[in-house]
PDB file of N, CA and C in Angstrom:
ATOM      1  N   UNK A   1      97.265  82.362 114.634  1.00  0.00           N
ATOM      2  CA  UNK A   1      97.875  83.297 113.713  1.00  0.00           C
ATOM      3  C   UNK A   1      96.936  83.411 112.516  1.00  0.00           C
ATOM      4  N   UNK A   2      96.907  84.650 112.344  1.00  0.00           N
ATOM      5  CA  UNK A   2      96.142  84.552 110.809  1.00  0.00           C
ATOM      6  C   UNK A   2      96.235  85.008 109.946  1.00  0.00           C
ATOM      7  N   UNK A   3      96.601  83.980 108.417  1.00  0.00           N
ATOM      8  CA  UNK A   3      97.129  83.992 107.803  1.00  0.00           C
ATOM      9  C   UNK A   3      96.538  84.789 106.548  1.00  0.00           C
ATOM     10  N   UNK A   4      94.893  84.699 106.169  1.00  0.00           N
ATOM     11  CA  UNK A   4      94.348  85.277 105.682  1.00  0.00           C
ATOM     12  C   UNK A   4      93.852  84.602 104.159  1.00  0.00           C
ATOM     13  N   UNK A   5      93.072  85.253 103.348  1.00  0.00           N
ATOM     14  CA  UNK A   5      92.279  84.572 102.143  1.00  0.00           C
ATOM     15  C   UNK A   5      92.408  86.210 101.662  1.00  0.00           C
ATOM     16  N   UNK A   6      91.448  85.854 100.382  1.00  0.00           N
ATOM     17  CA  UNK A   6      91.208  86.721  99.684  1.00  0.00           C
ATOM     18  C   UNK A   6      90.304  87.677 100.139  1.00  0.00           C
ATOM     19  N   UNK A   7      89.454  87.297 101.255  1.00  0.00           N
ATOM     20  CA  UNK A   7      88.415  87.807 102.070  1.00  0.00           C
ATOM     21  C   UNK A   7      88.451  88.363 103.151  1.00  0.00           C
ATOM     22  N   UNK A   8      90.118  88.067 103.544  1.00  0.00           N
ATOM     23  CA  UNK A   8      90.159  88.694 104.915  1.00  0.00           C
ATOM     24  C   UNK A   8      90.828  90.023 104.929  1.00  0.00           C
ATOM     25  N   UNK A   9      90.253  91.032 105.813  1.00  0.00           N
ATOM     26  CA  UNK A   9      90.862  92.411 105.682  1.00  0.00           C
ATOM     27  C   UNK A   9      92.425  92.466 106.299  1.00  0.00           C
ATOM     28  N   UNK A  10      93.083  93.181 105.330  1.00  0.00           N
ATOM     29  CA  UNK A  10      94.635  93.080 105.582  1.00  0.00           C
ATOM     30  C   UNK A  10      95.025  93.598 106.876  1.00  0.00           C
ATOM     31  N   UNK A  11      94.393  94.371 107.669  1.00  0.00           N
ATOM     32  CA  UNK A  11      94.799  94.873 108.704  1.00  0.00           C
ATOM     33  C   UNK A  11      94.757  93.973 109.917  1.00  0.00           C
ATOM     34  N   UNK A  12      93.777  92.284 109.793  1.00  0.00           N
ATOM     35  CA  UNK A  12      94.332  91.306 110.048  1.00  0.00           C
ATOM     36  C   UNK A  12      95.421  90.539 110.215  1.00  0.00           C
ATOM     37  N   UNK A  13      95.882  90.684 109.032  1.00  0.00           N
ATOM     38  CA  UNK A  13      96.844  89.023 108.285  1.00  0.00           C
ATOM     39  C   UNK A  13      98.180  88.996 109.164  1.00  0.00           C
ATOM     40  N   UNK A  14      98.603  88.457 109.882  1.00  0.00           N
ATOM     41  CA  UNK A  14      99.633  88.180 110.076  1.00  0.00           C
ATOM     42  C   UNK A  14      99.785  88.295 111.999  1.00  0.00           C
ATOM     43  N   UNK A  15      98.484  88.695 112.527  1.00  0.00           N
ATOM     44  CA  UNK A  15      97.962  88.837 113.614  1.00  0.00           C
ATOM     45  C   UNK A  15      97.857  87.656 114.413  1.00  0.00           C
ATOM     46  N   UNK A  16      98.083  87.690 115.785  1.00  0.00           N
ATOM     47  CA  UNK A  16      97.669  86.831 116.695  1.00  0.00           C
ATOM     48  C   UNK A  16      96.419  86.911 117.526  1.00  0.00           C
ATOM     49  N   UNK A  17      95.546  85.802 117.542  1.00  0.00           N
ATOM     50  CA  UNK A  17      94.466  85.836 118.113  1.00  0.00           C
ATOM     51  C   UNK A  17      94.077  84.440 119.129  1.00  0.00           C
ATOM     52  N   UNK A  18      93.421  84.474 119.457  1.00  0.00           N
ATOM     53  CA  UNK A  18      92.416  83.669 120.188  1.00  0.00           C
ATOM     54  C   UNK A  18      91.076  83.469 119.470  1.00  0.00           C
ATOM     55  N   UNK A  19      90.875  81.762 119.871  1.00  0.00           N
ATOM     56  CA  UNK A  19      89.601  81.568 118.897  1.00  0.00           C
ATOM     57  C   UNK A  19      88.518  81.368 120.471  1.00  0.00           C
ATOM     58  N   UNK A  20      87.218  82.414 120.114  1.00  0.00           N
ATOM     59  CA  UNK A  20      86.600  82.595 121.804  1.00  0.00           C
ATOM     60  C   UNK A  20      85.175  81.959 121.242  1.00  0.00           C
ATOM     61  N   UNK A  21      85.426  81.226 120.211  1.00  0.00           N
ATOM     62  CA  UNK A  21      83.947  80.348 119.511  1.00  0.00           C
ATOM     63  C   UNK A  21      83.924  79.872 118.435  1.00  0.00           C
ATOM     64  N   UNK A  22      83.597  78.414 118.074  1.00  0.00           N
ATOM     65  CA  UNK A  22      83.397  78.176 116.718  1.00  0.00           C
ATOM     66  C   UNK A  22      82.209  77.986 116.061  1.00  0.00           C
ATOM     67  N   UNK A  23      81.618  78.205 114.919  1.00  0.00           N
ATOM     68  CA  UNK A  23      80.306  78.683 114.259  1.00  0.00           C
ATOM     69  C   UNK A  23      80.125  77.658 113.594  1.00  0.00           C
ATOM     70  N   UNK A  24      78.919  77.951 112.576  1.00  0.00           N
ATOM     71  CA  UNK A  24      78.947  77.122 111.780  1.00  0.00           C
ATOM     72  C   UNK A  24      79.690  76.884 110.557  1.00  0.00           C
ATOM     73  N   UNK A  25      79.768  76.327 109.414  1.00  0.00           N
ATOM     74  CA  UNK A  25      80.644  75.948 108.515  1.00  0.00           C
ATOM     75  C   UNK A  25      81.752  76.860 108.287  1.00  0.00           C
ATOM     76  N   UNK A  26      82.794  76.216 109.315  1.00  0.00           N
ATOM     77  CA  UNK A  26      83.746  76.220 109.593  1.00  0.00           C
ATOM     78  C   UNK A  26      84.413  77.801 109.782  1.00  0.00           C
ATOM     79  N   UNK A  27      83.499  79.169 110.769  1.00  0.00           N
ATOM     80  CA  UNK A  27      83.794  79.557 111.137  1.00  0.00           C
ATOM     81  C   UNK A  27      83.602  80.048 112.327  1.00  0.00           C
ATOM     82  N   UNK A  28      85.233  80.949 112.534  1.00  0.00           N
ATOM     83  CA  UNK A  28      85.524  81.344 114.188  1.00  0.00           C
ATOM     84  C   UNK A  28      85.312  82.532 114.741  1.00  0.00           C
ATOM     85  N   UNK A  29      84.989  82.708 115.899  1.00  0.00           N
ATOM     86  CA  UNK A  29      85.471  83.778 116.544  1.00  0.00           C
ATOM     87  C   UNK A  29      86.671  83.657 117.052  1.00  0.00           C
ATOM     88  N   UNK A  30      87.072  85.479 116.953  1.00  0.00           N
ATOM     89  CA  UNK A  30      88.600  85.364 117.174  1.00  0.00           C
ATOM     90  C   UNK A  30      88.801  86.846 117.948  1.00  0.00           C
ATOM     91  N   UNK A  31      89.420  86.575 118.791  1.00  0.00           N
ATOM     92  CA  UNK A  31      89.850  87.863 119.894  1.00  0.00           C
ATOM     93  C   UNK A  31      91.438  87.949 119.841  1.00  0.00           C
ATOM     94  N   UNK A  32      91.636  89.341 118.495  1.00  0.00           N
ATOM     95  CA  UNK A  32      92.500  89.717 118.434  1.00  0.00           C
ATOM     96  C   UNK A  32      93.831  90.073 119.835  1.00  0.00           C
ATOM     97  N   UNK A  33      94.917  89.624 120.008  1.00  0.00           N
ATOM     98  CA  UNK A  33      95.624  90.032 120.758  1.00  0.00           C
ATOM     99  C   UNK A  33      96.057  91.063 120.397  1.00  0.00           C
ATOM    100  N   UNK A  34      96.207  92.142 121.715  1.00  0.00           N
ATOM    101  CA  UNK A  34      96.923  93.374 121.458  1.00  0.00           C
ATOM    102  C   UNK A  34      96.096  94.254 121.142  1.00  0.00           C
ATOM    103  N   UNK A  35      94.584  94.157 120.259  1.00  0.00           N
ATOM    104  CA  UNK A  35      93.501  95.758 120.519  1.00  0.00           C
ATOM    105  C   UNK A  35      92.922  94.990 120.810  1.00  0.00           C
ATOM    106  N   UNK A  36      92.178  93.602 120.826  1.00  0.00           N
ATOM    107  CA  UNK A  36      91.216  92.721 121.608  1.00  0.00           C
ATOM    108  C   UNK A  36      90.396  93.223 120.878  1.00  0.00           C
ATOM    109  N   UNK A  37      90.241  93.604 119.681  1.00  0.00           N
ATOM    110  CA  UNK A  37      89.292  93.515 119.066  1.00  0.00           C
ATOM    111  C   UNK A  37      88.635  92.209 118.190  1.00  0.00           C
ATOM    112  N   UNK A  38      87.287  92.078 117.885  1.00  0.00           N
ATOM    113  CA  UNK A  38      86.790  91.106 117.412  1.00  0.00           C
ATOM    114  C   UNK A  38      86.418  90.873 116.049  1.00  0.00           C
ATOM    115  N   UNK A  39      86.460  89.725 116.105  1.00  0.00           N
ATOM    116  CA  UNK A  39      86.550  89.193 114.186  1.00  0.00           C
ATOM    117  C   UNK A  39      85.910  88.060 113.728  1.00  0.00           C
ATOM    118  N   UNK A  40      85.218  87.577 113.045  1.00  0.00           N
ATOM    119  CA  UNK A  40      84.678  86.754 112.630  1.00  0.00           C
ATOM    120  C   UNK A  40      85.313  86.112 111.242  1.00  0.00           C
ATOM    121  N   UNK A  41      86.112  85.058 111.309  1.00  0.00           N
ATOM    122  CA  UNK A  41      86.891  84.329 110.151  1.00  0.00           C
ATOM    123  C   UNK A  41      86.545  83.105 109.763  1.00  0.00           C
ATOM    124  N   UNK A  42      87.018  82.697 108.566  1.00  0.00           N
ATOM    125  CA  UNK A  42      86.920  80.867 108.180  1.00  0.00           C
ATOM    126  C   UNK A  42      88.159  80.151 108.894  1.00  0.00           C
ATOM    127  N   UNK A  43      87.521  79.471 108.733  1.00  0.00           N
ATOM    128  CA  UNK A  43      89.211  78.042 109.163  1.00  0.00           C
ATOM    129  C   UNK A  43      90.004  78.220 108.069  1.00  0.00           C
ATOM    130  N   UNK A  44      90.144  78.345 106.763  1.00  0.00           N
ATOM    131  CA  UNK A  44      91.149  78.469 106.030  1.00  0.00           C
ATOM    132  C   UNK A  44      92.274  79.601 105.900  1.00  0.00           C
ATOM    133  N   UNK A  45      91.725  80.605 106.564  1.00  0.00           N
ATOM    134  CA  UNK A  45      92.606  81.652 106.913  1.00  0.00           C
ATOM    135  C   UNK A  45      93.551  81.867 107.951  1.00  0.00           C
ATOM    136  N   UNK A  46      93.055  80.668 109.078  1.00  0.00           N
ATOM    137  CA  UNK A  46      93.925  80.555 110.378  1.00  0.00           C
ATOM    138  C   UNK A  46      94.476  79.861 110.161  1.00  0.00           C
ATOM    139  N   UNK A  47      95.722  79.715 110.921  1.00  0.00           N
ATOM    140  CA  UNK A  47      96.908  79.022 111.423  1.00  0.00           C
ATOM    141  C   UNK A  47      97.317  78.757 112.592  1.00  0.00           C
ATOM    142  N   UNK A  48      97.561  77.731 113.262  1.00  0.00           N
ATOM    143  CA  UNK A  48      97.433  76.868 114.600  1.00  0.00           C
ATOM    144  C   UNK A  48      98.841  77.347 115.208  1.00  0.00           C
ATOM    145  N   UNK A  49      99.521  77.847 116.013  1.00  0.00           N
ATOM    146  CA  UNK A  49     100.445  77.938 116.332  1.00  0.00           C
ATOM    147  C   UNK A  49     100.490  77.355 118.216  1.00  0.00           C
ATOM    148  N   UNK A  50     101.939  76.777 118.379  1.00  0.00           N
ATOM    149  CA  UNK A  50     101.966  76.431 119.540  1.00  0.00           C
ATOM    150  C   UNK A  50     102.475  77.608 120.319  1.00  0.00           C
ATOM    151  N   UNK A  51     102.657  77.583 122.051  1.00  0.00           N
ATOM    152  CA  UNK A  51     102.945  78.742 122.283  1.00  0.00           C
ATOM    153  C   UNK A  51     105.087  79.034 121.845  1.00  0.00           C
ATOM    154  N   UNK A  52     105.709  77.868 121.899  1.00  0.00           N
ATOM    155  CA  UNK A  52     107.074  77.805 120.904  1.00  0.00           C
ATOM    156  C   UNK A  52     107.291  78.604 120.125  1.00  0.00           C
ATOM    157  N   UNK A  53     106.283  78.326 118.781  1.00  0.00           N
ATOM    158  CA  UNK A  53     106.365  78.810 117.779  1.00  0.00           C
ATOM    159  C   UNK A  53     106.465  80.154 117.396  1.00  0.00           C
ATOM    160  N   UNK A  54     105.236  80.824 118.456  1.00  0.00           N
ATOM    161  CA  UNK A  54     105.148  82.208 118.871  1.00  0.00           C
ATOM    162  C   UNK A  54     106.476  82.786 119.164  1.00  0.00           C
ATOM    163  N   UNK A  55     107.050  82.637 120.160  1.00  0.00           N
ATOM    164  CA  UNK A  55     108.275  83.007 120.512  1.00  0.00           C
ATOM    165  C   UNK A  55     109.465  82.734 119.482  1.00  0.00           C
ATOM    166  N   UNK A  56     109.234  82.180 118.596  1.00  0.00           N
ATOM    167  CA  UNK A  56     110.450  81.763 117.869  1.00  0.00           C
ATOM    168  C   UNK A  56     110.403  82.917 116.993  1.00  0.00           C
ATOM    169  N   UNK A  57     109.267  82.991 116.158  1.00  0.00           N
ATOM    170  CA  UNK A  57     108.500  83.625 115.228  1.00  0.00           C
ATOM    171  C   UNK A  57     108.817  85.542 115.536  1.00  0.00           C
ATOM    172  N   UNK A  58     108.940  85.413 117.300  1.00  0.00           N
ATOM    173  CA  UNK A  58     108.825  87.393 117.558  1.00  0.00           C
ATOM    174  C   UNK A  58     110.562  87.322 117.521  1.00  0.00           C
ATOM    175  N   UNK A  59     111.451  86.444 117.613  1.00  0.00           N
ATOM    176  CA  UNK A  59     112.557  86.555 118.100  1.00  0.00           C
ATOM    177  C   UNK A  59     113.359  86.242 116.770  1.00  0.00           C
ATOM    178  N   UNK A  60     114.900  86.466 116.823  1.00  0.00           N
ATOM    179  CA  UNK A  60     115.701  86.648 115.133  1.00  0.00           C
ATOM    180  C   UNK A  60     115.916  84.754 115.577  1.00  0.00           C
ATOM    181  N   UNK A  61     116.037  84.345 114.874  1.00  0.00           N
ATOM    182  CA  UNK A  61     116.574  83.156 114.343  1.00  0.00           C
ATOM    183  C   UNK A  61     117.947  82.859 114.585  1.00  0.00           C
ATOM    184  N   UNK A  62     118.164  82.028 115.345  1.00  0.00           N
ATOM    185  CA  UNK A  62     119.620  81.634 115.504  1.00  0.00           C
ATOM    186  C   UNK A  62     119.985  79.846 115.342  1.00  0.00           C
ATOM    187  N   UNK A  63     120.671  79.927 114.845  1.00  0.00           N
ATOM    188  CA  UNK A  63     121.194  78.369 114.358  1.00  0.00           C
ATOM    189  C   UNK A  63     121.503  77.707 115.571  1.00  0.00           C
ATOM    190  N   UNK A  64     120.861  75.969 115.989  1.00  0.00           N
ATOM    191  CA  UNK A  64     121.345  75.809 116.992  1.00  0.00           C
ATOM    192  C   UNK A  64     122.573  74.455 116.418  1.00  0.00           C
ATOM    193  N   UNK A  65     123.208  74.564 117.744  1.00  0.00           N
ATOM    194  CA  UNK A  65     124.882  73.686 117.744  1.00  0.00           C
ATOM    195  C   UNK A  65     124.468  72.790 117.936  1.00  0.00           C
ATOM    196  N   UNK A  66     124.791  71.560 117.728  1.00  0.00           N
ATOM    197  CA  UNK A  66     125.107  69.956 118.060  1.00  0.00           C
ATOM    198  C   UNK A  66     126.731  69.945 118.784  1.00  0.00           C
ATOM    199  N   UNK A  67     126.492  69.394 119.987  1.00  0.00           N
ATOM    200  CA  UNK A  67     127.754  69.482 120.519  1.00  0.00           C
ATOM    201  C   UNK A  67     128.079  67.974 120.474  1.00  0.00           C
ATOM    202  N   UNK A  68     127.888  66.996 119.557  1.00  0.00           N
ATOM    203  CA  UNK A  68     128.250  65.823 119.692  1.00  0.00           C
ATOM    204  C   UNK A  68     129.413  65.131 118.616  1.00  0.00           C
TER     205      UNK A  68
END
């Protein structure tokens, strides 16, 4: 996920990607999901997501029960 800096173009931020290389000081390549287009970012702008999180994140939020 990426979250973005002061440096990163907004039409980024909030995007899911794939990291398809890592560079030197401490940046990535990243293969946008959905136009598969390509990007070159820092590590401080990304965000690690599991594939969970993803799904939680596209879907509304629902409170879960304790049935105990």
């Amino acid at each position: 996920m990426i979250k973005g800096n002061r440096r990163t173009p907004e039409k980024f931020v909030g995007k899911e990607a794939i990291i398809t290389s890592q560079c030197l000081n401490g940046w990535y390549l990243l293969k946008i999901i959905g136009s598969g287009e390509d990007v070159r970012l820092q590590y401080r702008s990304l965000r690690k997501i599991l594939s969970s999180e993803a799904i939680e994140d596209r879907c509304a939020s629902h409170p879960i029960q304790n049935n105990s």
